[in-house]
C-alpha atoms as a PDB file:
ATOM      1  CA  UNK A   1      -5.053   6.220 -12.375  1.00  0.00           C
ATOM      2  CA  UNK A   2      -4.627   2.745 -14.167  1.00  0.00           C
ATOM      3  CA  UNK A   3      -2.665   0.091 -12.867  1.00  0.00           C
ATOM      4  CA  UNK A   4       0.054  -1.730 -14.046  1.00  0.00           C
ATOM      5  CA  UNK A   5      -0.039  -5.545 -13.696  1.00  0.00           C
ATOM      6  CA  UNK A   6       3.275  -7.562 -13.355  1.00  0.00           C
ATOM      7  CA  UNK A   7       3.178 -10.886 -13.242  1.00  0.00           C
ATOM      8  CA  UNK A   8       0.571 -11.658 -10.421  1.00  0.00           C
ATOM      9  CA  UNK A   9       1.635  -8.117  -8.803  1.00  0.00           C
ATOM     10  CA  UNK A  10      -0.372  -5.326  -9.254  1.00  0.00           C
ATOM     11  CA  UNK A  11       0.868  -2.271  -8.788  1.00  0.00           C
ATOM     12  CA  UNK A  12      -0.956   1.133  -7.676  1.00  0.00           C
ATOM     13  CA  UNK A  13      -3.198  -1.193  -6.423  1.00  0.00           C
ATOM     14  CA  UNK A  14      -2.960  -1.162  -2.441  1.00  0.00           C
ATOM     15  CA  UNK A  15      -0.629  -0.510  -0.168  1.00  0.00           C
ATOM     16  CA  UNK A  16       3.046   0.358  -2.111  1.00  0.00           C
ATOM     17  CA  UNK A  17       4.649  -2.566  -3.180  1.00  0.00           C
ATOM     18  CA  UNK A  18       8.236  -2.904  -2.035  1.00  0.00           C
ATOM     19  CA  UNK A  19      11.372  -3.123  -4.096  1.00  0.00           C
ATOM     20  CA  UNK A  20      14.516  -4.359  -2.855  1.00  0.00           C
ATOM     21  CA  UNK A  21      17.907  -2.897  -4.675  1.00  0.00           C
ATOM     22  CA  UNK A  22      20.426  -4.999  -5.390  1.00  0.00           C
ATOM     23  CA  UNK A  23      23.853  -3.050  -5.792  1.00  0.00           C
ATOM     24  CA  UNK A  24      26.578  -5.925  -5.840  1.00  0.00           C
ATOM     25  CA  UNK A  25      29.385  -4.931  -7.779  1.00  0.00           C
ATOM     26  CA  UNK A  26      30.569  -8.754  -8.392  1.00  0.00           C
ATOM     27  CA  UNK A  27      28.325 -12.021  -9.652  1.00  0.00           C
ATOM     28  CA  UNK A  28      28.617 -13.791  -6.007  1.00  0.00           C
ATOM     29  CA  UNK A  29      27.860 -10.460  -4.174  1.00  0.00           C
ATOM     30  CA  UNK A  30      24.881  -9.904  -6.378  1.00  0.00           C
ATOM     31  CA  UNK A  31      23.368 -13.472  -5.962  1.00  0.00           C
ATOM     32  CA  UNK A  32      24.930 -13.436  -2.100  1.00  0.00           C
ATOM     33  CA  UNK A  33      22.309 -10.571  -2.126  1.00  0.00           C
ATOM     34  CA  UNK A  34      19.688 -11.817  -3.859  1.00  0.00           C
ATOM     35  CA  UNK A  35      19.456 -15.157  -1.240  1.00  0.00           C
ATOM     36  CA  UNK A  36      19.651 -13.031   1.582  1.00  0.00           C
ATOM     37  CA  UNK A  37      16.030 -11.545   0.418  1.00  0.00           C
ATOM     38  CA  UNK A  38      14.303 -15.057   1.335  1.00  0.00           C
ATOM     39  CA  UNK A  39      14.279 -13.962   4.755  1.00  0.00           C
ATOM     40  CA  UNK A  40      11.929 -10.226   3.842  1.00  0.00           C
ATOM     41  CA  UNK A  41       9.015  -9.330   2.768  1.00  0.00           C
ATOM     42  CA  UNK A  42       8.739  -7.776  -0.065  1.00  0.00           C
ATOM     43  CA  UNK A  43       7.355  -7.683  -4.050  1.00  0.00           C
ATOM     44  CA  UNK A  44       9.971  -6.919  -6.606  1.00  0.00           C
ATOM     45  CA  UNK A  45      13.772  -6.345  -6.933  1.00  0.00           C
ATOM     46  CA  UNK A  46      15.858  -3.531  -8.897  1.00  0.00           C
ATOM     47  CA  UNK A  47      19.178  -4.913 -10.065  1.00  0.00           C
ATOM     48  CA  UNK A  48      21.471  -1.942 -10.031  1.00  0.00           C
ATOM     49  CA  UNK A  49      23.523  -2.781 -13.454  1.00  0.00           C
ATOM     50  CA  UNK A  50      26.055   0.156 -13.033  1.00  0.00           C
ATOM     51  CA  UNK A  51      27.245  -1.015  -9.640  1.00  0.00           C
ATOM     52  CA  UNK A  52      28.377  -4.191 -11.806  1.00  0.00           C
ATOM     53  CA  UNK A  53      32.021  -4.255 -12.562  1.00  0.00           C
ATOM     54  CA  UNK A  54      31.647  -6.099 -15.592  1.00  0.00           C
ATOM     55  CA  UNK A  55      28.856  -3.648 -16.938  1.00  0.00           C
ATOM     56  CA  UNK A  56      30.238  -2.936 -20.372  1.00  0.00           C
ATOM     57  CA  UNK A  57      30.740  -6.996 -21.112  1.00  0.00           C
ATOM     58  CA  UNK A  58      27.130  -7.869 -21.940  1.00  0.00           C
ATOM     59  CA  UNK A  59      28.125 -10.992 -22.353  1.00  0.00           C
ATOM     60  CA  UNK A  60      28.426 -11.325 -18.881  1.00  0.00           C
ATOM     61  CA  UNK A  61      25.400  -9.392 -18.243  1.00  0.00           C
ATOM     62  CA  UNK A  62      23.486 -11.771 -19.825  1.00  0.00           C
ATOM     63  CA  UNK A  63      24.786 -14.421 -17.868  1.00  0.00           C
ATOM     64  CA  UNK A  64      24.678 -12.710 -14.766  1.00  0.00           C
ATOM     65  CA  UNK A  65      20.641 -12.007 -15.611  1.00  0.00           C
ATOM     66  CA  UNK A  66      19.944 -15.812 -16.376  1.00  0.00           C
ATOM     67  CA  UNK A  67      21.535 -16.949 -13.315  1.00  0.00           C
ATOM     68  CA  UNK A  68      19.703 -14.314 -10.905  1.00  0.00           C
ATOM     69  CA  UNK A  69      16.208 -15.162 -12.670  1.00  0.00           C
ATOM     70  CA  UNK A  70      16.926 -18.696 -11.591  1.00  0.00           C
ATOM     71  CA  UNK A  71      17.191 -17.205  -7.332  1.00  0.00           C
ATOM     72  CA  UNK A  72      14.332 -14.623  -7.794  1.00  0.00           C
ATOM     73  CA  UNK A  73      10.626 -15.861  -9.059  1.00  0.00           C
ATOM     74  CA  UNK A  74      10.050 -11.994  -8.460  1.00  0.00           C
ATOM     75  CA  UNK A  75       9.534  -8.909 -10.446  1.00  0.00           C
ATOM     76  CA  UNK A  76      12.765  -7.908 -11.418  1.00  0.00           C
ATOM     77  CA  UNK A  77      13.661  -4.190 -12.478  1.00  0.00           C
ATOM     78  CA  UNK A  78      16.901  -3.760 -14.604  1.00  0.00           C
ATOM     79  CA  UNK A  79      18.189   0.067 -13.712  1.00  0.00           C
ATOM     80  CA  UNK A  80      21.505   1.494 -15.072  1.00  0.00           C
ATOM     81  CA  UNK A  81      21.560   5.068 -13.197  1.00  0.00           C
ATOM     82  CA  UNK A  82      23.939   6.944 -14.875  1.00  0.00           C
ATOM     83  CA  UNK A  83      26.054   9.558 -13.778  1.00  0.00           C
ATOM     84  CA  UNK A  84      24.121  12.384 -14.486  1.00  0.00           C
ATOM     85  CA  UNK A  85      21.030  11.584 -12.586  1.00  0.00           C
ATOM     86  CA  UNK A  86      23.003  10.780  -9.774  1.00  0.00           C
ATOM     87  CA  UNK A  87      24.850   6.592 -10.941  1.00  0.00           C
ATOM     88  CA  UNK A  88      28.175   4.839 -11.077  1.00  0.00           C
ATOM     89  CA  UNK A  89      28.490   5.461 -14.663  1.00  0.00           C
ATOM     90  CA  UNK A  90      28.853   7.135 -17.964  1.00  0.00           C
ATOM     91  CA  UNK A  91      27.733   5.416 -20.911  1.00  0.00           C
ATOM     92  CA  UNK A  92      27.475   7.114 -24.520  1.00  0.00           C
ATOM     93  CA  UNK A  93      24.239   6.761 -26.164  1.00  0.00           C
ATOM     94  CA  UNK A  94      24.784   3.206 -28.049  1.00  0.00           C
ATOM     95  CA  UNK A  95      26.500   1.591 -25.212  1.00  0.00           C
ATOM     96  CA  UNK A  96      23.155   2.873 -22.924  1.00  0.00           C
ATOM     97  CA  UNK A  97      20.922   1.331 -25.733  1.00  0.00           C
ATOM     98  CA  UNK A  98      23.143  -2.197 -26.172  1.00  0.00           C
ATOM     99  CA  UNK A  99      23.204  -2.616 -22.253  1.00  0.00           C
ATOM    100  CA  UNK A 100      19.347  -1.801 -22.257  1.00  0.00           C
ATOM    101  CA  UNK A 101      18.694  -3.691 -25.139  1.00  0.00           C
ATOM    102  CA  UNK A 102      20.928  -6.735 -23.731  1.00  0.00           C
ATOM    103  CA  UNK A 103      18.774  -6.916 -21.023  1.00  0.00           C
ATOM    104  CA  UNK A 104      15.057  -6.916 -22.526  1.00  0.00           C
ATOM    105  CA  UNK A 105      16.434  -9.622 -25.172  1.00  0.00           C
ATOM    106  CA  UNK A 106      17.582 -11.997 -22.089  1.00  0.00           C
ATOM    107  CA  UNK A 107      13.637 -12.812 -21.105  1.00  0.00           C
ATOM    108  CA  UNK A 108      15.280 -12.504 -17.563  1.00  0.00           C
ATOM    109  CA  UNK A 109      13.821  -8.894 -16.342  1.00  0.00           C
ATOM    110  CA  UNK A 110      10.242  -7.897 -15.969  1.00  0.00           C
ATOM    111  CA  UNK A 111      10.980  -4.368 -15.995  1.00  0.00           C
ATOM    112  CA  UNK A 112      13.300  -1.835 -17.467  1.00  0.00           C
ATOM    113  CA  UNK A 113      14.168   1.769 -15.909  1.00  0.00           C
ATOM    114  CA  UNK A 114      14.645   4.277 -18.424  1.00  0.00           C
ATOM    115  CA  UNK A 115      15.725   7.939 -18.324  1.00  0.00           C
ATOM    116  CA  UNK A 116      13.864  10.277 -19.306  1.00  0.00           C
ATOM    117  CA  UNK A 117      17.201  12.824 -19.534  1.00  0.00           C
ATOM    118  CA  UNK A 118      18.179  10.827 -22.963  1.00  0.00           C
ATOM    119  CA  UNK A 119      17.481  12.383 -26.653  1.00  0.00           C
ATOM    120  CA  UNK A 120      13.768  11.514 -27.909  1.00  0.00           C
ATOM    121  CA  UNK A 121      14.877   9.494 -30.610  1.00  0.00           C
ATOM    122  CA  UNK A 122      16.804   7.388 -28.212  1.00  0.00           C
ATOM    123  CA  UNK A 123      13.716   6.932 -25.955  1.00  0.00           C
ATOM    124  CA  UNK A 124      11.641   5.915 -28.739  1.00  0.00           C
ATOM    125  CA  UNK A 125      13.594   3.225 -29.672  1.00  0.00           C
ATOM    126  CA  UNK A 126      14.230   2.335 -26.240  1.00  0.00           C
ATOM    127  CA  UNK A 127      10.430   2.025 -25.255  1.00  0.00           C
ATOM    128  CA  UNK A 128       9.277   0.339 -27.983  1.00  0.00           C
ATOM    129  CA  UNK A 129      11.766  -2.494 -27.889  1.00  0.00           C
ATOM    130  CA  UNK A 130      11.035  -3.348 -24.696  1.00  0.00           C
ATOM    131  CA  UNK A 131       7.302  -3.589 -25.098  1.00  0.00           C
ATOM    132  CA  UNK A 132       8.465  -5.830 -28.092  1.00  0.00           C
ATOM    133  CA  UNK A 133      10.109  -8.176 -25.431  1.00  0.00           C
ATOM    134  CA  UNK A 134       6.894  -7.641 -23.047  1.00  0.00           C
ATOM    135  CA  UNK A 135       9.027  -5.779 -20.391  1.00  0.00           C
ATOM    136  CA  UNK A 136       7.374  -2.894 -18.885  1.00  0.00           C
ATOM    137  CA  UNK A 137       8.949   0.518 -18.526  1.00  0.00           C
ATOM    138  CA  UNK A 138      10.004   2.781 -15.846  1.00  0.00           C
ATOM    139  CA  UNK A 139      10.617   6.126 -17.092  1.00  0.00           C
ATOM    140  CA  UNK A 140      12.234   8.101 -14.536  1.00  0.00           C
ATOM    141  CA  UNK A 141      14.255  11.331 -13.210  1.00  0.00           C
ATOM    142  CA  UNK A 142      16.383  11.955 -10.666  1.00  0.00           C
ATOM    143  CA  UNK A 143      17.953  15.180  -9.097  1.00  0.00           C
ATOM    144  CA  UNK A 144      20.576  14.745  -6.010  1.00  0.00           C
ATOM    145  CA  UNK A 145      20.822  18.462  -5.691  1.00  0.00           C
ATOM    146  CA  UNK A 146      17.122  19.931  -5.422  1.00  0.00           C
ATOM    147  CA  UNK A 147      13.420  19.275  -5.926  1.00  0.00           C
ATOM    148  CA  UNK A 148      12.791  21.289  -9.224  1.00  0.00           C
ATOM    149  CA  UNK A 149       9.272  23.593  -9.309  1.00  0.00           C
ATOM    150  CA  UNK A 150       6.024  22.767  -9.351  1.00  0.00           C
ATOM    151  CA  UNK A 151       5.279  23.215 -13.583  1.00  0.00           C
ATOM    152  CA  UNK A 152       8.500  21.323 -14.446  1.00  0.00           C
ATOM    153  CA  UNK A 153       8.053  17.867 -12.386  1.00  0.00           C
ATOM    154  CA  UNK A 154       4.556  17.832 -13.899  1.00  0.00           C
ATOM    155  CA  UNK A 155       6.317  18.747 -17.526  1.00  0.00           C
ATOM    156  CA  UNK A 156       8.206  15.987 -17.021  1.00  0.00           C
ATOM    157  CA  UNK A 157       5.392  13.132 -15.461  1.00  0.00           C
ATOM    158  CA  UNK A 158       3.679  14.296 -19.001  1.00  0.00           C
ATOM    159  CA  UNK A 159       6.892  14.327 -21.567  1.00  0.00           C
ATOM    160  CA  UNK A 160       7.190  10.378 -19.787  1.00  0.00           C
ATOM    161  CA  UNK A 161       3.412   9.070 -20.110  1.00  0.00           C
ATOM    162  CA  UNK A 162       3.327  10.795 -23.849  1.00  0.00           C
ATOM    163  CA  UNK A 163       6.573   8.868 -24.611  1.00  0.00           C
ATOM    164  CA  UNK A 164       5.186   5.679 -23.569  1.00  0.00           C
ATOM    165  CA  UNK A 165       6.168   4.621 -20.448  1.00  0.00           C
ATOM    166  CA  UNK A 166       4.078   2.133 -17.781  1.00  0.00           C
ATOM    167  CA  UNK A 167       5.461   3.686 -14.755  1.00  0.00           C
ATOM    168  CA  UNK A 168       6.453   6.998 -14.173  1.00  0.00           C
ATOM    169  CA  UNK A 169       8.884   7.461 -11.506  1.00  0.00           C
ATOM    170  CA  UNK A 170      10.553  10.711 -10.256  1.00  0.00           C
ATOM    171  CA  UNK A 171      13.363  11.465  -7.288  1.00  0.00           C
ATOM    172  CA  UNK A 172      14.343  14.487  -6.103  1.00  0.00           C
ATOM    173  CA  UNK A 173      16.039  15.657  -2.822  1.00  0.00           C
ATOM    174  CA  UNK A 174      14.350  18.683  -0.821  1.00  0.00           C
ATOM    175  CA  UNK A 175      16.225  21.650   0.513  1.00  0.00           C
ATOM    176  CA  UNK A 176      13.300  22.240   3.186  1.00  0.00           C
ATOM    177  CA  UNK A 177      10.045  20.933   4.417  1.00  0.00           C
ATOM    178  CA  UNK A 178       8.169  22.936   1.585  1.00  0.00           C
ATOM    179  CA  UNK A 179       9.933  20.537  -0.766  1.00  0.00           C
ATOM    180  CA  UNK A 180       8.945  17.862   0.597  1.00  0.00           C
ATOM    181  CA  UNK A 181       5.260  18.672   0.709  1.00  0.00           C
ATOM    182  CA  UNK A 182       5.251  20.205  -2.710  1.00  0.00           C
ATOM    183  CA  UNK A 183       6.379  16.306  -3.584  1.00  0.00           C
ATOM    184  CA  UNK A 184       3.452  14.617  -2.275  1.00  0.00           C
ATOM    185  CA  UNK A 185       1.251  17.481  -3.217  1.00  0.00           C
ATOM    186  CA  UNK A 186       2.174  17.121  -7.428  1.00  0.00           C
ATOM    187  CA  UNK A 187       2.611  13.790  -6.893  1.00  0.00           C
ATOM    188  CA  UNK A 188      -1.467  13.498  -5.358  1.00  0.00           C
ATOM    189  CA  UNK A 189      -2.157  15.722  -8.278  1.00  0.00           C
ATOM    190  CA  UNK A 190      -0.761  14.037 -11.413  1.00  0.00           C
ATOM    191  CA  UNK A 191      -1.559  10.442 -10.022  1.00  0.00           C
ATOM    192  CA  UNK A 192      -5.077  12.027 -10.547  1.00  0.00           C
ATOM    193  CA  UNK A 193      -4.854  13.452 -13.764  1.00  0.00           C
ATOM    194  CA  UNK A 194      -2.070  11.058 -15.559  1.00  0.00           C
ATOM    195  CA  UNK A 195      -3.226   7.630 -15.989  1.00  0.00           C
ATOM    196  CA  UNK A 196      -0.087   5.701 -15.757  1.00  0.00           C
ATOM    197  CA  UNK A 197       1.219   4.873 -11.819  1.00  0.00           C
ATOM    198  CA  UNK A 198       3.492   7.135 -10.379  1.00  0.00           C
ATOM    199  CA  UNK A 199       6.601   6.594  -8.256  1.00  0.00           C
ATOM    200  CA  UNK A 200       7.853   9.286  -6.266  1.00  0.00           C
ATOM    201  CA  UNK A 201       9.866  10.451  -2.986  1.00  0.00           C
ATOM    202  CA  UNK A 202      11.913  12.811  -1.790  1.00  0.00           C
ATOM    203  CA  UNK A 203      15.207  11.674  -0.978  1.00  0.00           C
ATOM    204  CA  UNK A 204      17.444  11.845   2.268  1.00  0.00           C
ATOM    205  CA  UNK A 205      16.466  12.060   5.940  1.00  0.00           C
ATOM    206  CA  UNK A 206      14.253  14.542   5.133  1.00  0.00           C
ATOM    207  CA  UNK A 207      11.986  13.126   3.041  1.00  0.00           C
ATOM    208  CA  UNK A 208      11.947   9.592   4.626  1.00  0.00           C
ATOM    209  CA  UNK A 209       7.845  10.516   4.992  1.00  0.00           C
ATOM    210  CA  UNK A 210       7.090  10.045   1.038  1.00  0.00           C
ATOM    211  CA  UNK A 211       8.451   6.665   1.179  1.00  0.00           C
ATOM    212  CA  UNK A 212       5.760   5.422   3.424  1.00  0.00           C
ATOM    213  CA  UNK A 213       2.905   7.179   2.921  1.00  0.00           C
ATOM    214  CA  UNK A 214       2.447   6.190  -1.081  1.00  0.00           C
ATOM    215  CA  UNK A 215      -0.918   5.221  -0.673  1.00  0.00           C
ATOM    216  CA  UNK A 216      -2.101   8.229   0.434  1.00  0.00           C
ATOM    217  CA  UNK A 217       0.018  10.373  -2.133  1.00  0.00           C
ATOM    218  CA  UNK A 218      -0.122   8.289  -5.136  1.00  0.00           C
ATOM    219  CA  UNK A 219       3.401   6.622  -5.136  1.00  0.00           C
ATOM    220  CA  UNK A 220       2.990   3.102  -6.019  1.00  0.00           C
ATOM    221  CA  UNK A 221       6.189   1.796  -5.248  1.00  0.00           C
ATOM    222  CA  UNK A 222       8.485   2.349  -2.204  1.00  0.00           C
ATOM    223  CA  UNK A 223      12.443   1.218  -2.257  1.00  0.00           C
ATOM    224  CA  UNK A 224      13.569  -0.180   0.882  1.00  0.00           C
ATOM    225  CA  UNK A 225      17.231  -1.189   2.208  1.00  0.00           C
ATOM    226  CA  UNK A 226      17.779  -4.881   2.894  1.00  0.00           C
ATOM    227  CA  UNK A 227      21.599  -3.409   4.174  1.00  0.00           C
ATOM    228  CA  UNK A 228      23.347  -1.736   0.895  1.00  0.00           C
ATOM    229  CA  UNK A 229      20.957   1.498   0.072  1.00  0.00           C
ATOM    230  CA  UNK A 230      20.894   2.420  -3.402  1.00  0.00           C
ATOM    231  CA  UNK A 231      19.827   6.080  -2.461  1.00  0.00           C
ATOM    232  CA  UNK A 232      19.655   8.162   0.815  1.00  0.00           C
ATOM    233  CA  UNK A 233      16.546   7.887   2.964  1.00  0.00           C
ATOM    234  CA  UNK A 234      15.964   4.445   2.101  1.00  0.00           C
ATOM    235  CA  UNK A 235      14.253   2.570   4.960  1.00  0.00           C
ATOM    236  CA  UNK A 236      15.188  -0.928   6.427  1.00  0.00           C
ATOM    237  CA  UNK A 237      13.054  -3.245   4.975  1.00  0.00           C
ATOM    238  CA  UNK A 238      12.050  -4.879   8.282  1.00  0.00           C
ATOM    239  CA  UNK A 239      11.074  -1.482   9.335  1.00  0.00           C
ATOM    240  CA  UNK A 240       9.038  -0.551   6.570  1.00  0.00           C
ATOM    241  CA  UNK A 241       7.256  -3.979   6.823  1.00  0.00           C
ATOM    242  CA  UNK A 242       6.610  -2.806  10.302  1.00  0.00           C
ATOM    243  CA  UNK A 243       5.559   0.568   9.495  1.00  0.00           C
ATOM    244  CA  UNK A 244       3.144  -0.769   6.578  1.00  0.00           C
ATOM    245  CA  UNK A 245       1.665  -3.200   9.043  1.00  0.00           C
ATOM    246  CA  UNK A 246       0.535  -0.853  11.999  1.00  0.00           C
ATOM    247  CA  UNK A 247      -0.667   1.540   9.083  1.00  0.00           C
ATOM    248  CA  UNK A 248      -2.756  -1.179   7.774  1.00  0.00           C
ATOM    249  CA  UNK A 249      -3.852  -3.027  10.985  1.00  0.00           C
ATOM    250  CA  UNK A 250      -7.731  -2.765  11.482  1.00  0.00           C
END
């Protein structure tokens, strides 16, 4: 598996790095957020764009993007999770691809999160503008209801490194234990055979386990709670910094 390097960071190198959500739906609770990281450890942030209320004025997106690269010297993922993989919103194809687009051509995100559940045309585009702008991709896929089989999580970790993408990323949530374990086996698997990083976890209380034990599956990036979760199962990030240092103490 290769690594991908942002900035000084990089990842599926080491331990997971951790990424902090930010899901403000206002400019001063986003950057309210945002200060409140100083006091964490941690290596990137994912701004939750469909949390926004002003999400369809990119205008103001662009604004708010400038103003939050000024608070965070960090990696910062731009993520619009739309309704059908489980976000606040539903966007038709050209308003995904403006609000995408809006974001790469600010020169205020490091990464962009794209899903993979969009036509091929449309992730074409998407992919190679941003690597125009020099922002690396997420390609990812969520499901809120299940953890799909075995052949079609690795169908899809393929269909994303084929179309491009610097990080794959998949999220599912398990029914039972054997869903949880068939995560971090495909997930040991593909990390082996793909050469792109992979980011993956079951979701809820059940899978809690696959966000902490990345470096052992291949998941290169865990997403912890600094108060307002973005998804269930997250971990506090105090916690996690806790559980990453006794794992890691010699």
């Amino acid at each position: 598996m290769k690594t991908c390097m942002i900035k000084n960071i990089e990842i599926g190198k080491g331990k997971p790095k951790i990424c902090l959500p930010i899901v403000g739906t206002t400019d001063i609770d986003i950057f309210e957020q945002a200060y409140s990281f100083e006091k964490y450890h941690y290596d990137m942030v994912e701004l939750r764009i469909d949390y926004y209320q002003d999400v369809f004025n990119f205008e103001a997106v662009n604004k708010l993007l400038k103003k939050l690269r000024t608070i965070l010297s960090c990696p910062i993922i731009f993520t619009c999770r739309t309704l059908k993989e489980g976000g606040e919103i539903e966007l038709s194809d050209e308003k995904y691809f403006q609000l995408l687009k809006t974001a790469m051509m600010s020169q205020c995100i490091d990464l962009v999160d794209i899903e993979l559940m969009n036509e091929y045309q449309l992730l074409y585009q998407l992919v190679e503008l941003a690597h125009q702008h020099n922002v690396k991709v997420i390609m990812s896929n969520h499901d809120f209801t299940c953890t799909p089989e075995l052949s079609v999580i690795k169908e899809r970790l393929e269909k994303m490194e084929i179309l491009g993408a610097d990080i794959l990323k998949i999220a599912y949530m398990p029914i039972s234990k054997k869903d949880v374990v068939r995560m971090l086996d495909t997930t040991m698997l593909m990390s082996e055979k793909l050469d792109k990083p992979i980011v993956s976890m079951s979701m809820g209380e059940l899978g809690k386990i696959t966000r902490i034990c990345g470096e052992l599956s291949g998941s290169v990036i865990t997403f912890a709670s600094a108060g307002k979760v973005s998804a269930p199962g997250q971990i506090y990030v105090e916690d996690m910094e806790c559980l990453f240092e006794a794992i890691h103490h010699d």
